[in-house]
C-alpha atoms as a PDB file:
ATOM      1  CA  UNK A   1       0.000   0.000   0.000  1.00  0.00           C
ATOM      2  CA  UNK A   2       1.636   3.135  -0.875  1.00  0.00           C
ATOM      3  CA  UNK A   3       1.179   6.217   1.236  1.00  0.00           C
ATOM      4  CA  UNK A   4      -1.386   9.011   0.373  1.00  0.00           C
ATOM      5  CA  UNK A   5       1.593  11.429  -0.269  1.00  0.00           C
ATOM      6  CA  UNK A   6       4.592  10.031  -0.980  1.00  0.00           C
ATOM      7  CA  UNK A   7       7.572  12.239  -0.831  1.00  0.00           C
ATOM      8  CA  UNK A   8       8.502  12.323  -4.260  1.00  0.00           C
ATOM      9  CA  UNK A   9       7.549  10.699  -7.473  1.00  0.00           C
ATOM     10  CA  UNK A  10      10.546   9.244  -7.932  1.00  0.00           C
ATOM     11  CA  UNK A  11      10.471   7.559  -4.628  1.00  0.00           C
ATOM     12  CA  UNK A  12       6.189   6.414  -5.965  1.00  0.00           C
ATOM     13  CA  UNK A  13       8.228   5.253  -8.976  1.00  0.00           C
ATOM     14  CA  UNK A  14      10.454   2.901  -7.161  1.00  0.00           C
ATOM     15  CA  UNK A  15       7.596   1.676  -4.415  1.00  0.00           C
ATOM     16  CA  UNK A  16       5.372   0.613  -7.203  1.00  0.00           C
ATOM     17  CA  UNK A  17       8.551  -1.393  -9.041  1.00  0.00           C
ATOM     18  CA  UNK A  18       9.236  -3.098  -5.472  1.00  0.00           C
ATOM     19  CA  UNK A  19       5.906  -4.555  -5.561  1.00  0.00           C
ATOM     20  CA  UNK A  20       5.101  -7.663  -6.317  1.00  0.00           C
ATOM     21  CA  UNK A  21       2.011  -6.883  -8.217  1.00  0.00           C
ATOM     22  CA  UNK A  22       1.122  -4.143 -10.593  1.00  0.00           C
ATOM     23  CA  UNK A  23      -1.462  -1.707  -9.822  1.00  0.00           C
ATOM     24  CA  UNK A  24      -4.879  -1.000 -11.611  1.00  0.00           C
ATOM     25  CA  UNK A  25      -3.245   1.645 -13.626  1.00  0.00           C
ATOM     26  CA  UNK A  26      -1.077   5.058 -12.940  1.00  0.00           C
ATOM     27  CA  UNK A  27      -2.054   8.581 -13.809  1.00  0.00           C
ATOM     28  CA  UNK A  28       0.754  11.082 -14.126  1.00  0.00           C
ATOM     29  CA  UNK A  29      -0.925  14.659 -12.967  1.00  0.00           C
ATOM     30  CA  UNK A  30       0.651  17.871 -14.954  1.00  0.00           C
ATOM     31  CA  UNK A  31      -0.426  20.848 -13.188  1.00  0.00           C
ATOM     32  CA  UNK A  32       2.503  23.869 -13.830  1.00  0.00           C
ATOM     33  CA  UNK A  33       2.129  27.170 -15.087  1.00  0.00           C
ATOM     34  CA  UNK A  34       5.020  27.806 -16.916  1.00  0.00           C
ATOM     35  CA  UNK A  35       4.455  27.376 -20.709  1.00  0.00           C
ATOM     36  CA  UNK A  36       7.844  25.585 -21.566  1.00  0.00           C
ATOM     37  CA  UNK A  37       6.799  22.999 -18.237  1.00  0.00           C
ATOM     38  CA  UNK A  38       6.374  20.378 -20.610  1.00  0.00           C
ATOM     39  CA  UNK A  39       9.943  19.877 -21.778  1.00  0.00           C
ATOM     40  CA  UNK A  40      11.029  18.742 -18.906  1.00  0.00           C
ATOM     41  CA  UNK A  41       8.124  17.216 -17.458  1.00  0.00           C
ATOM     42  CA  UNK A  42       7.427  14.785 -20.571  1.00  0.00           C
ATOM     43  CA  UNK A  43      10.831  13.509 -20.768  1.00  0.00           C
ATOM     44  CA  UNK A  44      10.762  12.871 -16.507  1.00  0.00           C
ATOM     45  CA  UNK A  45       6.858  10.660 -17.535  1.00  0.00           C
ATOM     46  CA  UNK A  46       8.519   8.543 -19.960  1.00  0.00           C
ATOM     47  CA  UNK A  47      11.935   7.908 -17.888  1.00  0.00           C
ATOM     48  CA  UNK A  48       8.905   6.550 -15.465  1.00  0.00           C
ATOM     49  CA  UNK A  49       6.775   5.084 -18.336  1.00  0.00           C
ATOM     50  CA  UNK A  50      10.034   2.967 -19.444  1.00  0.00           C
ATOM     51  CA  UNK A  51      10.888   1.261 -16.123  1.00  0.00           C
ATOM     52  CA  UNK A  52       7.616   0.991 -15.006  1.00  0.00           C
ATOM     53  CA  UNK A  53       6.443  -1.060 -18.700  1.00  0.00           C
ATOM     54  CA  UNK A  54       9.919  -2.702 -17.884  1.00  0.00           C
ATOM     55  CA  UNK A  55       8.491  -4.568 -14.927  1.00  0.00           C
ATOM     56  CA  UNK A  56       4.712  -4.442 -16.110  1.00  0.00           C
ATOM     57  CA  UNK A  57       4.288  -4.636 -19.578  1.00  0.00           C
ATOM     58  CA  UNK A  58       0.717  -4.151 -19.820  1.00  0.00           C
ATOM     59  CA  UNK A  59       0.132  -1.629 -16.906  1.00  0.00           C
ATOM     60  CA  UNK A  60      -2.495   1.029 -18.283  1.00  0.00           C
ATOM     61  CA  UNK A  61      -0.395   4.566 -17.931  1.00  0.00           C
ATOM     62  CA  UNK A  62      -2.163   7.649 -18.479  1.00  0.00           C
ATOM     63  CA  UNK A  63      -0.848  11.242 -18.532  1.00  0.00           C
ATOM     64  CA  UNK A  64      -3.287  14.428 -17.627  1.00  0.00           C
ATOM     65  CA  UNK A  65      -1.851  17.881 -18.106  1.00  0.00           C
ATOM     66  CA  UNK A  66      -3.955  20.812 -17.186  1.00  0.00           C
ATOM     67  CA  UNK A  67      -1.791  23.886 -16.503  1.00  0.00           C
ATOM     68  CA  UNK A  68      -0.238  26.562 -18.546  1.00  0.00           C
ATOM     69  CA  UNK A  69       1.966  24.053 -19.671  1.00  0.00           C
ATOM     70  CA  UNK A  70      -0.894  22.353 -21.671  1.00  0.00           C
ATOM     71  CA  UNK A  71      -0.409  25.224 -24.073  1.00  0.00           C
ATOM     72  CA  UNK A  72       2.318  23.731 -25.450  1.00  0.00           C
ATOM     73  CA  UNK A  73       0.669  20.990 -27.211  1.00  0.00           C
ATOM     74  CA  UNK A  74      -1.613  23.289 -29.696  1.00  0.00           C
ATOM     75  CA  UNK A  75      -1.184  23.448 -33.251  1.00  0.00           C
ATOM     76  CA  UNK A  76       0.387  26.938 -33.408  1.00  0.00           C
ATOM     77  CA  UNK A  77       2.701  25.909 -30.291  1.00  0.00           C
ATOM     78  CA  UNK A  78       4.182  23.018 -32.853  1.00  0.00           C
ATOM     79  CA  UNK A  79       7.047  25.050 -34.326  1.00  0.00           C
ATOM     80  CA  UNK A  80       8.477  26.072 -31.438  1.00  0.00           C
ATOM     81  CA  UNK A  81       8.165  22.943 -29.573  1.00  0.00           C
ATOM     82  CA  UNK A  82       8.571  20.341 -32.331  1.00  0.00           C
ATOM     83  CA  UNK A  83      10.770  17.699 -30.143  1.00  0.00           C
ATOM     84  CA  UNK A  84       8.474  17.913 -27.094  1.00  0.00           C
ATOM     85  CA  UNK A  85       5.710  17.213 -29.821  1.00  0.00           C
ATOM     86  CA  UNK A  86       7.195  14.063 -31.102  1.00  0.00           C
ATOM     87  CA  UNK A  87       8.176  12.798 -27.444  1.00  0.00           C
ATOM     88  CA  UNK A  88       4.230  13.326 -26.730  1.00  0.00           C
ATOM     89  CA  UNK A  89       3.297  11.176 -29.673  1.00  0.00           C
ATOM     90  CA  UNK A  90       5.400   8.478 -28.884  1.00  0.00           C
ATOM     91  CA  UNK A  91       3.725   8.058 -25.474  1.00  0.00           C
ATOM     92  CA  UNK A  92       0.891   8.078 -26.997  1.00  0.00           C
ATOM     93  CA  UNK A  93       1.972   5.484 -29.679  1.00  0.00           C
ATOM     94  CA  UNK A  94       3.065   3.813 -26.643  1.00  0.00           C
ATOM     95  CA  UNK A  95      -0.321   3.505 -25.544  1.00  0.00           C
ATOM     96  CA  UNK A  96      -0.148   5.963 -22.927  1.00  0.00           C
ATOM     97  CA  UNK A  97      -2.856   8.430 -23.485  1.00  0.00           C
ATOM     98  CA  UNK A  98      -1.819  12.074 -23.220  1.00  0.00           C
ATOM     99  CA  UNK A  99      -5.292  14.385 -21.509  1.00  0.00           C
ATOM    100  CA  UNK A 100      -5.284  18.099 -22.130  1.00  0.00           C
ATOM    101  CA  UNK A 101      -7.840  20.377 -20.319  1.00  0.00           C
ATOM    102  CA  UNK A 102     -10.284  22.203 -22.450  1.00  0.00           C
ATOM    103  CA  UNK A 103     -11.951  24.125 -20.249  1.00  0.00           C
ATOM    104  CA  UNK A 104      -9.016  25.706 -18.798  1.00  0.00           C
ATOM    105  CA  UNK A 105      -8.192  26.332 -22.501  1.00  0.00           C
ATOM    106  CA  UNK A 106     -11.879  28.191 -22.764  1.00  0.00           C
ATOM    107  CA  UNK A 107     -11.117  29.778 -19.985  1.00  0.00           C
ATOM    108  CA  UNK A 108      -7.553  31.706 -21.918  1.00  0.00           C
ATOM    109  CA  UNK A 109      -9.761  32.620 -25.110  1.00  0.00           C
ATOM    110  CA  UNK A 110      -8.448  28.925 -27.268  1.00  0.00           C
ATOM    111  CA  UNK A 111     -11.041  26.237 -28.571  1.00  0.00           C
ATOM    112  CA  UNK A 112     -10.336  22.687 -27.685  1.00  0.00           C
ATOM    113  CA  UNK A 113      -9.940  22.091 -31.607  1.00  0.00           C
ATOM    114  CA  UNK A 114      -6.856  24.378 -30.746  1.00  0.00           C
ATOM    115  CA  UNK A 115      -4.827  21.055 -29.582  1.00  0.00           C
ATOM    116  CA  UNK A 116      -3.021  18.524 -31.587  1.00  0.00           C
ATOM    117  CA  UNK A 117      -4.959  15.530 -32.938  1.00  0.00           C
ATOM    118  CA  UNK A 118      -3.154  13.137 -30.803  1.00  0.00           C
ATOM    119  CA  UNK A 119      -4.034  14.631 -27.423  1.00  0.00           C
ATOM    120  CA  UNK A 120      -7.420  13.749 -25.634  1.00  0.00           C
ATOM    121  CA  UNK A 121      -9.455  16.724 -24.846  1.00  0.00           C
ATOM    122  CA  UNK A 122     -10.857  16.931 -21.792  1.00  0.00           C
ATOM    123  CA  UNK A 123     -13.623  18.941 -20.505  1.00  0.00           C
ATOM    124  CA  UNK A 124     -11.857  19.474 -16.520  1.00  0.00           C
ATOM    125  CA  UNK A 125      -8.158  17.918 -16.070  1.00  0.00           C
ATOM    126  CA  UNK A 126      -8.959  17.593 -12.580  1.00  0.00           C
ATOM    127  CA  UNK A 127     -12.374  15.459 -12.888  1.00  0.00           C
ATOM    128  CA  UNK A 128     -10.111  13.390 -15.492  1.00  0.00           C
ATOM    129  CA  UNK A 129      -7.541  12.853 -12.854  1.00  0.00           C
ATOM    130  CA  UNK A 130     -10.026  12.168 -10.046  1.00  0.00           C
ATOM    131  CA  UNK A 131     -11.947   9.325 -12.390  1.00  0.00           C
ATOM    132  CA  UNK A 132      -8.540   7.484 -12.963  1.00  0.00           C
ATOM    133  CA  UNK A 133      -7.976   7.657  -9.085  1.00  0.00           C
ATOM    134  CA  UNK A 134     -11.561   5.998  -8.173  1.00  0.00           C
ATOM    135  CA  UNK A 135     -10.655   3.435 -10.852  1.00  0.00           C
ATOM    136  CA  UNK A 136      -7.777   2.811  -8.468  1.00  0.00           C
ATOM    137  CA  UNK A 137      -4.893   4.198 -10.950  1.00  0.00           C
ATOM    138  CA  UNK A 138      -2.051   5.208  -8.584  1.00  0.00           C
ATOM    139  CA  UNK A 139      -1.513   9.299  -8.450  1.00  0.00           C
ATOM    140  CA  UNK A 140       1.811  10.342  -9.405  1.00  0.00           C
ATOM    141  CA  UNK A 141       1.828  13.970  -9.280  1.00  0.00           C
ATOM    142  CA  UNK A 142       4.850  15.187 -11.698  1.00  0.00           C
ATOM    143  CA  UNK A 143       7.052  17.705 -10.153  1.00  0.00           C
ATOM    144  CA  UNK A 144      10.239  18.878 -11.080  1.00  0.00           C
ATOM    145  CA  UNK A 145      13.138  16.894  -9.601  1.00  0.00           C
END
């Protein structure tokens, strides 16, 4: 059983490897408000992605992002953040969904149809996050290291 907050997601990273069981699922929450957040927080979720699919192949991964940072991922956002772009489509070639928040993107004057293709909108990041945890995904809140 892990512990309501563990100290660092690193440290939920290696709990969940030391287990002798997989978990339902694990949903990586994004919640920054720096625009560029996303470069460093992608490449952190698929470090974790990789050695947790080493040890579980099948475990269902899911990735919510519903800051500033989500900004990143529109269509306009592309040429400046082409490599972050291509990570994100790997994961989700990798069968790990990547959720962006379309209200909060309402909310700053953009349309949902604003995002890439290969995100999933979402109408509340948070209610998306919450649904995954009552499913009994494991929350792994990404913060910088």
């Amino acid at each position: 059983m892990l512990p309501a907050h563990a100290a660092s997601s690193a440290e939920t990273i290696d709990t969940l490897l030391a287990s002798d069981t997989p978990p339902p699922g694990v949903v990586f929450d994004i919640d920054e408000w720096d625009y560029d957040d996303l470069e460093w927080a992608i490449p952190l979720v698929r470090s974790y992605v990789d050695r947790l699919r080493a040890r579980f192949t099948d475990l269902d991964i899911v990735v919510v992002s519903h800051g500033e940072e989500e900004f990143s991922l529109m269509k306009y956002a592309e040429p400046d953040f082409g490599a972050l772009h291509q990570q994100v489509e790997a994961l989700v070639a990798d069968k790990v969904p990547v959720y962006v928040c379309a209200g909060h993107a309402v909310m700053s004057g953009y349309s949902e149809n604003d995002f890439v293709d290969y995100v999933v909108k979402v109408p509340a990041g948070v209610e998306t996050v919450a649904e995954y945890r009552q499913r009994g995904f494991v929350y792994i809140p990404v913060l910088h290291p």
